[in-house]
PDB file of N, CA and C in Angstrom:
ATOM      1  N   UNK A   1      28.423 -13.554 -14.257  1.00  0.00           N
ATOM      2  CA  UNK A   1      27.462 -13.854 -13.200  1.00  0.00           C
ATOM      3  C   UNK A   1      27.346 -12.641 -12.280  1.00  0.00           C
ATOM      4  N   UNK A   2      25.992 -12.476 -12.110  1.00  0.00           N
ATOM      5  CA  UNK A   2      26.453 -11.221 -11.104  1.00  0.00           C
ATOM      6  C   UNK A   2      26.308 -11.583  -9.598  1.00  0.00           C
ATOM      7  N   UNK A   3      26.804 -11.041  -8.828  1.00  0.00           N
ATOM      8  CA  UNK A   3      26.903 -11.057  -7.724  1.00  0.00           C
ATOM      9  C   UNK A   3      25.801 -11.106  -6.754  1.00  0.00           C
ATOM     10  N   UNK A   4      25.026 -11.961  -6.096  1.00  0.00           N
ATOM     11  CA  UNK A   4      24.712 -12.780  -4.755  1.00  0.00           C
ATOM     12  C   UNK A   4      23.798 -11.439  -4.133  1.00  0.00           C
ATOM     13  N   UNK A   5      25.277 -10.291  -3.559  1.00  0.00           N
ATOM     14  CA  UNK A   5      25.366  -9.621  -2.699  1.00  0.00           C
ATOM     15  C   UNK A   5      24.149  -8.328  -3.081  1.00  0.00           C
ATOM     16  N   UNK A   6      25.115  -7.994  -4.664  1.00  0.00           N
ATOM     17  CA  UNK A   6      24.762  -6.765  -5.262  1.00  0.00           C
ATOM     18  C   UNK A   6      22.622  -7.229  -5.586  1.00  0.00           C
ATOM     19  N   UNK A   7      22.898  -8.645  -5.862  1.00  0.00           N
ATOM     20  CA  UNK A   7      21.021  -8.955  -6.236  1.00  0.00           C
ATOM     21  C   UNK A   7      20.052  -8.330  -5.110  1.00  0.00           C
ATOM     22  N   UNK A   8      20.752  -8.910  -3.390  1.00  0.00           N
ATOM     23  CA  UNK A   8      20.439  -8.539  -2.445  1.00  0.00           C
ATOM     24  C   UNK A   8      19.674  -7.415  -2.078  1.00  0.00           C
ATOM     25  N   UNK A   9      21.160  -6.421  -2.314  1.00  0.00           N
ATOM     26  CA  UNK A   9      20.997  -4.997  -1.958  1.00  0.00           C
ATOM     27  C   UNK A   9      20.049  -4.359  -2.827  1.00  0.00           C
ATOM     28  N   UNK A  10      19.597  -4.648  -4.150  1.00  0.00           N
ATOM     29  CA  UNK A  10      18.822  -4.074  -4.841  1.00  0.00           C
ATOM     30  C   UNK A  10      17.264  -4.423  -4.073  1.00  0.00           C
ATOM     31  N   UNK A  11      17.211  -6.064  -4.440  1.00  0.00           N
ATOM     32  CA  UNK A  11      15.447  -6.234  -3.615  1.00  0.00           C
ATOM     33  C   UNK A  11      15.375  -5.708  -2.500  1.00  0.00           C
ATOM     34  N   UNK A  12      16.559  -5.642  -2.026  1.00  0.00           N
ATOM     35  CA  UNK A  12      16.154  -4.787  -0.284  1.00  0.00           C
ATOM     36  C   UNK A  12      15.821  -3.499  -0.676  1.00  0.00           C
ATOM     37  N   UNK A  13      16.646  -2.782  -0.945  1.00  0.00           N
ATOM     38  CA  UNK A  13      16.975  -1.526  -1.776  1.00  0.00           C
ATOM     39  C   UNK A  13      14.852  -0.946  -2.429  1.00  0.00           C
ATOM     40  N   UNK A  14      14.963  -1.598  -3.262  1.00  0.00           N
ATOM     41  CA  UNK A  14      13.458  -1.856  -3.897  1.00  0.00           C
ATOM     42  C   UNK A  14      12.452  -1.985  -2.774  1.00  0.00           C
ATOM     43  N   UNK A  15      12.597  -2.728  -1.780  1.00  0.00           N
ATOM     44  CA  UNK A  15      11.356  -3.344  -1.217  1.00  0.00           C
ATOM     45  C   UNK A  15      11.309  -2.138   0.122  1.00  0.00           C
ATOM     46  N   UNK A  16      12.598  -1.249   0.462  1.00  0.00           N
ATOM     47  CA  UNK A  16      12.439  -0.464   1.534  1.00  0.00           C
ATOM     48  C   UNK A  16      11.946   0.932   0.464  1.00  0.00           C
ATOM     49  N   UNK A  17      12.169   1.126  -0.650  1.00  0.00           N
ATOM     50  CA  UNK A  17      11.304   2.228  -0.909  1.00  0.00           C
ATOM     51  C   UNK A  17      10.115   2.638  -1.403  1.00  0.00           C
ATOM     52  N   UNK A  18       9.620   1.003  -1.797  1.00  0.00           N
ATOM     53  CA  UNK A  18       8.599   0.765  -1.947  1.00  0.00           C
ATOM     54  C   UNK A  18       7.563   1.263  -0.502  1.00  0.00           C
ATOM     55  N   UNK A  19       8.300   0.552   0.486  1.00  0.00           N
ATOM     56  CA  UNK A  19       7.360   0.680   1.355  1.00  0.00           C
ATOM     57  C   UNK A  19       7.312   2.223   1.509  1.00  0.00           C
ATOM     58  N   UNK A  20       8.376   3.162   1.688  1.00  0.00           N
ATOM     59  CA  UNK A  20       8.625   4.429   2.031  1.00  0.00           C
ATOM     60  C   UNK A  20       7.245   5.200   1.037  1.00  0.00           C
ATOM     61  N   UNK A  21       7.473   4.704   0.159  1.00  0.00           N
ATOM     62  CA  UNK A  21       6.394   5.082  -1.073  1.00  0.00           C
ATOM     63  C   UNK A  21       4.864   5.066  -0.210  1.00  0.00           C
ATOM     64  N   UNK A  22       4.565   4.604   0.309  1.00  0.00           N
ATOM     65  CA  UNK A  22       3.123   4.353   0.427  1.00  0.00           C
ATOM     66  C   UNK A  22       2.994   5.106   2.110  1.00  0.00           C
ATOM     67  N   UNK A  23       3.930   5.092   2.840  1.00  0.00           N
ATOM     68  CA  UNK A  23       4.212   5.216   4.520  1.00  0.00           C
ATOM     69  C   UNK A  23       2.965   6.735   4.432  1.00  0.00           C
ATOM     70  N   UNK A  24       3.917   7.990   3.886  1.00  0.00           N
ATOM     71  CA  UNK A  24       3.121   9.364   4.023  1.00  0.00           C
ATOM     72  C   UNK A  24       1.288   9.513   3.277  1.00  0.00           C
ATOM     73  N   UNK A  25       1.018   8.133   2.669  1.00  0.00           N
ATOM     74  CA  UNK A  25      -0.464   8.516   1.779  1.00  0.00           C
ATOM     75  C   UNK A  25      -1.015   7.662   2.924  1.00  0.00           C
ATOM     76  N   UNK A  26      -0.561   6.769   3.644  1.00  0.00           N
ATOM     77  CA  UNK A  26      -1.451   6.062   4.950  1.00  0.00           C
ATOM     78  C   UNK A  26      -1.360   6.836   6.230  1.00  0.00           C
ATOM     79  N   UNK A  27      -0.590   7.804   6.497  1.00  0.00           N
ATOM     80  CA  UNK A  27      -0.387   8.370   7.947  1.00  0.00           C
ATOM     81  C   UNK A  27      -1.643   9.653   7.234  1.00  0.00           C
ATOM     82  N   UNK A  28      -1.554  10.212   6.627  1.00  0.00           N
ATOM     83  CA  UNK A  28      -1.932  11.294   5.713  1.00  0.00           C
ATOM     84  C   UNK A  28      -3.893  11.002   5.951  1.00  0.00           C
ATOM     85  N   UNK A  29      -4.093   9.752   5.516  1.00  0.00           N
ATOM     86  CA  UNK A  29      -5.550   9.339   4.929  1.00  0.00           C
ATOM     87  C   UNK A  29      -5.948   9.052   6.648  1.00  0.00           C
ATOM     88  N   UNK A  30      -4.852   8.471   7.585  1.00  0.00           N
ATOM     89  CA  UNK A  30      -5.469   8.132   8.669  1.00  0.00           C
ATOM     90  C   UNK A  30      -5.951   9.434   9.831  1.00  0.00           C
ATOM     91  N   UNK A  31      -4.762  10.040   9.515  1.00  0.00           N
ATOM     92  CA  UNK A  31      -4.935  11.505  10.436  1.00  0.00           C
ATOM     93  C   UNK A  31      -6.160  12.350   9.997  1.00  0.00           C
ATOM     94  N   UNK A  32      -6.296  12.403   8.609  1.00  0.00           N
ATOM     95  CA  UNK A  32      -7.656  12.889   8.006  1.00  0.00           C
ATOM     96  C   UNK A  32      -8.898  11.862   7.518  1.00  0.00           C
ATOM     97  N   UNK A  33      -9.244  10.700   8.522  1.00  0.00           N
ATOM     98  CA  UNK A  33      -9.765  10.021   8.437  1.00  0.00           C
ATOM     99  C   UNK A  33     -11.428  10.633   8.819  1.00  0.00           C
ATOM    100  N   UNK A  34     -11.531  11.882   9.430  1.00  0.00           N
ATOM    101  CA  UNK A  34     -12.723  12.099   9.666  1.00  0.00           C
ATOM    102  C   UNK A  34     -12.866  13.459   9.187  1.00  0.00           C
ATOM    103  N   UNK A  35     -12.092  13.863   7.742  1.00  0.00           N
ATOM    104  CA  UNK A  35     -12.395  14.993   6.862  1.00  0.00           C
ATOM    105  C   UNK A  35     -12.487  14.572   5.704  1.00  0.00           C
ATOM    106  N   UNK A  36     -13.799  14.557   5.344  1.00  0.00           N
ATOM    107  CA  UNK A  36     -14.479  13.436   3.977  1.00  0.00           C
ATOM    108  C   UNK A  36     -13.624  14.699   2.696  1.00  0.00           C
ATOM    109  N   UNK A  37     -13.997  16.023   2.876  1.00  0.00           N
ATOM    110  CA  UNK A  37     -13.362  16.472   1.960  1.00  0.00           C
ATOM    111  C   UNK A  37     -11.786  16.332   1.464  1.00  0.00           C
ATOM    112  N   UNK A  38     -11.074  15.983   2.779  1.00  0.00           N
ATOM    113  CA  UNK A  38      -9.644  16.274   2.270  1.00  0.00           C
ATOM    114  C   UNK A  38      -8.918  14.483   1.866  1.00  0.00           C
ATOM    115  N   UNK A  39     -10.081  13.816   1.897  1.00  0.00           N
ATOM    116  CA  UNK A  39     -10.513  12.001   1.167  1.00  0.00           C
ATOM    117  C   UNK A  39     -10.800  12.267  -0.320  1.00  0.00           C
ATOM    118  N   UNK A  40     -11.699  13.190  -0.478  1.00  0.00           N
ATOM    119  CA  UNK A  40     -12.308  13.417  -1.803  1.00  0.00           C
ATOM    120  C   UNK A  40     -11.243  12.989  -3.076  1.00  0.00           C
ATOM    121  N   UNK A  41     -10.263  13.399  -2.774  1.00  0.00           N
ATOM    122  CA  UNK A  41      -9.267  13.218  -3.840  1.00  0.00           C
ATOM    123  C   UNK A  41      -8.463  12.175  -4.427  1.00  0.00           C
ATOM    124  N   UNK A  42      -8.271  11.083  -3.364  1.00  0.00           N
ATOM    125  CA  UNK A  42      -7.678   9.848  -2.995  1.00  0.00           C
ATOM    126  C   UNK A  42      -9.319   8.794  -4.079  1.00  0.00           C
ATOM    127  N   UNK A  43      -8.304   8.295  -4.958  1.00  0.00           N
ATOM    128  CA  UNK A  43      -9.058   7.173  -6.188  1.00  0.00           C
ATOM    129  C   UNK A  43      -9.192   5.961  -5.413  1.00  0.00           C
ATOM    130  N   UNK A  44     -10.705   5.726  -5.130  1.00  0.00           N
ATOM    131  CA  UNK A  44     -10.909   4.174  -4.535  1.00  0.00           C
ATOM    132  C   UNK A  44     -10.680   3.369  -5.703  1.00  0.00           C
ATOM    133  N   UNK A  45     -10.671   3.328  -6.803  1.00  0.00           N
ATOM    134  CA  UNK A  45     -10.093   2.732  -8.104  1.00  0.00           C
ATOM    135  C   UNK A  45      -8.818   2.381  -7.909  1.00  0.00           C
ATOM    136  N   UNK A  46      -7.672   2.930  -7.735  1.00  0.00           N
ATOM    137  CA  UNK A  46      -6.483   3.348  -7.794  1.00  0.00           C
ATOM    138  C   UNK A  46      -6.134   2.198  -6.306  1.00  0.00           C
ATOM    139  N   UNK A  47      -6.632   3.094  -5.419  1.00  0.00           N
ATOM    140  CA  UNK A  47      -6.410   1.900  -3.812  1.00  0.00           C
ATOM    141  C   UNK A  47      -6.865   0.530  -4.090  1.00  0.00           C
ATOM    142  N   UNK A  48      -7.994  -0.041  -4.762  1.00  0.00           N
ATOM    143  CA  UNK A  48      -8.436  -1.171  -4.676  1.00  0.00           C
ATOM    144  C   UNK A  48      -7.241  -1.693  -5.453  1.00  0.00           C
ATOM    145  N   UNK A  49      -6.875  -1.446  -6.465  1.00  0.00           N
ATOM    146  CA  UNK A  49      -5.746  -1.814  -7.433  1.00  0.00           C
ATOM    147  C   UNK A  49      -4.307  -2.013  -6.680  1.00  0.00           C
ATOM    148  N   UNK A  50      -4.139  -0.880  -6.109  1.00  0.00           N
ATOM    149  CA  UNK A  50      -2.758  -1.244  -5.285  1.00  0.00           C
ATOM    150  C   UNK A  50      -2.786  -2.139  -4.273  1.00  0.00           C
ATOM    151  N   UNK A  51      -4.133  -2.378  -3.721  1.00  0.00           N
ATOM    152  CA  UNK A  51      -3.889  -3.857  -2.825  1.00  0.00           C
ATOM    153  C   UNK A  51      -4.190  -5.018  -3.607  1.00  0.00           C
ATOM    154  N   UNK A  52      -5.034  -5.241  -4.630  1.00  0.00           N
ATOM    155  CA  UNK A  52      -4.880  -6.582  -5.577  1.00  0.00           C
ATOM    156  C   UNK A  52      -3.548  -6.569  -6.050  1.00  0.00           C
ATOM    157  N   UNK A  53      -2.423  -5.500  -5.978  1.00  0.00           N
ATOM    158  CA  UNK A  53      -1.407  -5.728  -6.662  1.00  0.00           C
ATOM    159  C   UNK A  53      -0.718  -6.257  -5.948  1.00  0.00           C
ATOM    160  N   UNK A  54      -0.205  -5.616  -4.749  1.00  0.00           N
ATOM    161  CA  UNK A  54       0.525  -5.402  -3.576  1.00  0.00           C
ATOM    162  C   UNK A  54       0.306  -7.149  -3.065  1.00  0.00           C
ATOM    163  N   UNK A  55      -1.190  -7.623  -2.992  1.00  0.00           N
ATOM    164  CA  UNK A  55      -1.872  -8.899  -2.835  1.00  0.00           C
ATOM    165  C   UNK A  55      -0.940 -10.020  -3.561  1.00  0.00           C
ATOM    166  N   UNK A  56      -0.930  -9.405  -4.547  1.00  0.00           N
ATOM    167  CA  UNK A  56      -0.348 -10.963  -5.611  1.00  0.00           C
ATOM    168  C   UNK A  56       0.559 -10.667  -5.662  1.00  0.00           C
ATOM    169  N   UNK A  57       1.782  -9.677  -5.420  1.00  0.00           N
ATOM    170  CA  UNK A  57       2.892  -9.404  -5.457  1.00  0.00           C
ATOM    171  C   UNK A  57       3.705 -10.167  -4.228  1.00  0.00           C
ATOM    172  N   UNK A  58       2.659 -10.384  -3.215  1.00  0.00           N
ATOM    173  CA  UNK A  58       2.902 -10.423  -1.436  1.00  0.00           C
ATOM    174  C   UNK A  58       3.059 -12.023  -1.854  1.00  0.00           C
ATOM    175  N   UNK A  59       2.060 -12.732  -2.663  1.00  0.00           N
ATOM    176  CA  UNK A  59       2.028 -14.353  -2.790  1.00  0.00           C
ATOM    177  C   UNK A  59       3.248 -14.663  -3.281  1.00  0.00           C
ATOM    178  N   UNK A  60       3.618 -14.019  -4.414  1.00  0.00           N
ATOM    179  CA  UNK A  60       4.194 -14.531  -5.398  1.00  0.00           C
ATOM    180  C   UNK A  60       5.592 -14.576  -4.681  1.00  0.00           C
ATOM    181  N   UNK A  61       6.238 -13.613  -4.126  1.00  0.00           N
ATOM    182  CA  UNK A  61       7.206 -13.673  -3.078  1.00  0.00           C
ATOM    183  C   UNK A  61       6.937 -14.697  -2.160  1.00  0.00           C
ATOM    184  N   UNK A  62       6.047 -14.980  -1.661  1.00  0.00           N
ATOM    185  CA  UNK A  62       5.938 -16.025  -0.657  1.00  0.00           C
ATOM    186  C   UNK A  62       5.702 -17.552  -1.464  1.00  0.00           C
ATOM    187  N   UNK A  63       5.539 -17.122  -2.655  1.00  0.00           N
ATOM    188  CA  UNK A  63       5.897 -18.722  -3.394  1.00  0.00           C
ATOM    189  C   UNK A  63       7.258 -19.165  -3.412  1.00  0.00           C
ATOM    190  N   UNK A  64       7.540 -18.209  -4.267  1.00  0.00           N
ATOM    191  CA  UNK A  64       9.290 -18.435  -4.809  1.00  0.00           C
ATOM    192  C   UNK A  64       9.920 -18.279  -3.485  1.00  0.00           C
ATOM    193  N   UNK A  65       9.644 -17.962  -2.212  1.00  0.00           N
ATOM    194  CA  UNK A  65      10.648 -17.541  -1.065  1.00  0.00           C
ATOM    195  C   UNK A  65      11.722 -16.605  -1.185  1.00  0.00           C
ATOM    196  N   UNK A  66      11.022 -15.691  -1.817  1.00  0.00           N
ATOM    197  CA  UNK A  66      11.339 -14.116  -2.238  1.00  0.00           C
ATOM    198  C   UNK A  66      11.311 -13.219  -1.356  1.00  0.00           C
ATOM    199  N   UNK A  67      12.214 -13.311  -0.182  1.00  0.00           N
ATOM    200  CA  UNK A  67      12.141 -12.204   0.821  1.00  0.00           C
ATOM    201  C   UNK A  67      11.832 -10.535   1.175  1.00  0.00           C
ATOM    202  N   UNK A  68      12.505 -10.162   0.131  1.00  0.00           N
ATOM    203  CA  UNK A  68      12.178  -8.830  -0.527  1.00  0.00           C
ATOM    204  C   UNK A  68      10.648  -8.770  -0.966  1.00  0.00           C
ATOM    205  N   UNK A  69      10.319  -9.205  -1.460  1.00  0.00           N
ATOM    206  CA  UNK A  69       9.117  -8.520  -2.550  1.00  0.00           C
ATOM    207  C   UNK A  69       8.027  -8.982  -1.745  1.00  0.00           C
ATOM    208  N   UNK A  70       7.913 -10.683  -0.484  1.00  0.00           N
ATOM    209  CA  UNK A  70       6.909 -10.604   0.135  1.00  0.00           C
ATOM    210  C   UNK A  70       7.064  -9.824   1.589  1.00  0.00           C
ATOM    211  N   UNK A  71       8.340  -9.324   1.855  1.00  0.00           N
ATOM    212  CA  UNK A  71       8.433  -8.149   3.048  1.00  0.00           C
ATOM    213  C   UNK A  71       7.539  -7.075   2.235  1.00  0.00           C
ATOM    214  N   UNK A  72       8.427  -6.593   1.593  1.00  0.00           N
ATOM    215  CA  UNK A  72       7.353  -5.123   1.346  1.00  0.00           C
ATOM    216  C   UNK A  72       6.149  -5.079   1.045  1.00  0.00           C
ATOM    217  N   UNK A  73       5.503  -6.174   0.359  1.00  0.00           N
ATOM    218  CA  UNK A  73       4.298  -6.225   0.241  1.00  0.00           C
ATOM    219  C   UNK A  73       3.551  -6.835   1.275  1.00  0.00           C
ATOM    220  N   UNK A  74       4.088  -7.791   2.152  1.00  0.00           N
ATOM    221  CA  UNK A  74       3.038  -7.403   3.550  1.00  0.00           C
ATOM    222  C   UNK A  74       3.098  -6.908   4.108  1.00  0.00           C
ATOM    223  N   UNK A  75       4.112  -5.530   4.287  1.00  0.00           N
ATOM    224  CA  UNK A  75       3.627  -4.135   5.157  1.00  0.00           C
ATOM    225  C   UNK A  75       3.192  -3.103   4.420  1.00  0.00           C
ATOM    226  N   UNK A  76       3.081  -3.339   2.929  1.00  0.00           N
ATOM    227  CA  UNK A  76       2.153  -2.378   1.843  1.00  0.00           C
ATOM    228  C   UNK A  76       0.641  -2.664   1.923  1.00  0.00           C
ATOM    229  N   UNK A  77       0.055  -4.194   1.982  1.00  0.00           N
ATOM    230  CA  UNK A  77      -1.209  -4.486   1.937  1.00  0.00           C
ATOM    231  C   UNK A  77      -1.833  -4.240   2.754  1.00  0.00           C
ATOM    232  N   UNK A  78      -1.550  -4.094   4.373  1.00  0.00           N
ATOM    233  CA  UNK A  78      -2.330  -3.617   5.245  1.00  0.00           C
ATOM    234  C   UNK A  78      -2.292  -2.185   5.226  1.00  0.00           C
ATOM    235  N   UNK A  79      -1.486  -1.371   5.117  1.00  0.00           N
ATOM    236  CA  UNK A  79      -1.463  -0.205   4.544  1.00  0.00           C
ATOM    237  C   UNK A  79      -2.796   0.545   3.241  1.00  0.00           C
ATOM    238  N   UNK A  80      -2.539   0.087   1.865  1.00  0.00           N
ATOM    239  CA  UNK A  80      -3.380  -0.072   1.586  1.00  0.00           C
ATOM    240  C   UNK A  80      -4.678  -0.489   1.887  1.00  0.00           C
ATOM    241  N   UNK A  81      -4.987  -1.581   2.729  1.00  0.00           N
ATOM    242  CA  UNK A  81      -6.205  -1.860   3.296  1.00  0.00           C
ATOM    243  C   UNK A  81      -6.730  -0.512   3.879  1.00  0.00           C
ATOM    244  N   UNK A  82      -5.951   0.068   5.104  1.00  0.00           N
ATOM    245  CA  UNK A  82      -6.432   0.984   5.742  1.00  0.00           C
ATOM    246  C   UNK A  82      -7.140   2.318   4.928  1.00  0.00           C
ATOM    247  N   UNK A  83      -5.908   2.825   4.018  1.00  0.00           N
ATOM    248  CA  UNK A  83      -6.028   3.645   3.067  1.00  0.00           C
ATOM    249  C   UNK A  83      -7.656   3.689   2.319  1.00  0.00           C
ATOM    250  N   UNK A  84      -8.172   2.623   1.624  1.00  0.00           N
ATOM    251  CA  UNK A  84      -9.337   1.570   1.388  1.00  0.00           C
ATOM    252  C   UNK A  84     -10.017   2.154   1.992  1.00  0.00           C
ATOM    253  N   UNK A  85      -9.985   1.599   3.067  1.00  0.00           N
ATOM    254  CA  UNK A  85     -10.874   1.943   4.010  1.00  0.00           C
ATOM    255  C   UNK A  85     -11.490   3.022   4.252  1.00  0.00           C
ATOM    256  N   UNK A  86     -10.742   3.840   4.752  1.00  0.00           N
ATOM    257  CA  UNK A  86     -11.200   5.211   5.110  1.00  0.00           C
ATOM    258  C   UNK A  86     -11.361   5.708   4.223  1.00  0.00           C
ATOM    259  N   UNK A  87     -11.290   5.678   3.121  1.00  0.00           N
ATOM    260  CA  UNK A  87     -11.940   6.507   1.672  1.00  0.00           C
ATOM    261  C   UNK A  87     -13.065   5.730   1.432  1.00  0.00           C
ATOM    262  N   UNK A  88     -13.646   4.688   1.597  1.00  0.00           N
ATOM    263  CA  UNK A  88     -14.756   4.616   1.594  1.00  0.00           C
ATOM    264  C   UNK A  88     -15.848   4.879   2.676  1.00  0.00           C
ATOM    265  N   UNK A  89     -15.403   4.249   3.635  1.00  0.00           N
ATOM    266  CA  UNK A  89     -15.787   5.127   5.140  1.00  0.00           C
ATOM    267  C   UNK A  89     -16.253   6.649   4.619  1.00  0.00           C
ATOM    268  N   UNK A  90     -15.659   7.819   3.851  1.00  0.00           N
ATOM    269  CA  UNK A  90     -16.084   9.083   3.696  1.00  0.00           C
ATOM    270  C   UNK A  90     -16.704   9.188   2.482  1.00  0.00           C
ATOM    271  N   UNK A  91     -16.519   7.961   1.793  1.00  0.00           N
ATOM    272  CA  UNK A  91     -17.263   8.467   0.877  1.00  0.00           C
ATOM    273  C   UNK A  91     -18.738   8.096   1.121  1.00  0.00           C
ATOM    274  N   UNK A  92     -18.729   7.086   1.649  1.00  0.00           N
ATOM    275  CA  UNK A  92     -20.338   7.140   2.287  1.00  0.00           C
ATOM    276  C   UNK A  92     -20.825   7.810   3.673  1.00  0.00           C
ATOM    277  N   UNK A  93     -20.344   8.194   4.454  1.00  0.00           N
ATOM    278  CA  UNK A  93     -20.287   9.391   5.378  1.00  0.00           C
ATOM    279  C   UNK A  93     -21.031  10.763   4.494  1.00  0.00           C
ATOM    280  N   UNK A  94     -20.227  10.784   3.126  1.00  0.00           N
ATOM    281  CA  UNK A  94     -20.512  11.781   2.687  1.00  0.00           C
ATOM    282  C   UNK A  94     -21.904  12.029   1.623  1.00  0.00           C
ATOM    283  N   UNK A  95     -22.593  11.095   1.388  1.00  0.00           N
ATOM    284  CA  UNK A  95     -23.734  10.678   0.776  1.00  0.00           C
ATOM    285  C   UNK A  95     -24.480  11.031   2.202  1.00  0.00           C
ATOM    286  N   UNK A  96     -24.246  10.564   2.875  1.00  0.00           N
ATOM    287  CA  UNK A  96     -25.140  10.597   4.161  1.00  0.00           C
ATOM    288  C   UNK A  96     -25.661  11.863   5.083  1.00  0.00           C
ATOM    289  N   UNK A  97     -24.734  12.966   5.148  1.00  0.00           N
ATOM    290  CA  UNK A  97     -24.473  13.728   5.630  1.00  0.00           C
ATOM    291  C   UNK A  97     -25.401  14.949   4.944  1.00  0.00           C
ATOM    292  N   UNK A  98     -25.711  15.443   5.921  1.00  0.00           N
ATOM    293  CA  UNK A  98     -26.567  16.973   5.270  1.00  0.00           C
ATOM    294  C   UNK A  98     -25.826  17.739   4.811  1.00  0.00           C
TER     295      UNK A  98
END
């Protein structure tokens, strides 16, 4: 049987670097929120995906009463949201723009 403790430390373990994972591409997209070029690169494909994931990842923890996996994923999804956001924000900024 394994240990209680050791299960713990892993989903925590998991769910704090998860979040760490995403922290520098949202401070990053927000600070350059009004330089469409340095957006250009960032996949609205890719973002929409990580919040449908992050989304059902966030439930599914909050079904089972999965502490870990729906912590990190509800401070990943608004994250992602933002991220979202402002890449589309420039990408139509940037259609627009002379």
């Amino acid at each position: 049987m394994i240990d209680p403790a050791l299960v713990a430390t892993v989903g925590y373990s998991a769910a704090a670097i998860e979040i760490v994972m995403a922290f520098p591409q949202t401070i990053r997209t927000v600070q350059q929120r009004n330089d469409y070029a340095a957006l250009a690169g960032v996949s609205v494909g890719s973002m929409l995906l990580m919040l449908v994931h992050s989304t059902l990842w966030m439930m599914y923890g909050a079904f089972n009463h999965d502490i870990p996996i729906f912590a990190s994923h509800a401070v990943n999804v608004p994250m992602f949201a933002v991220i979202l956001y402002f890449v589309v924000r420039a990408r139509r900024a940037s259609r627009v723009a002379p």
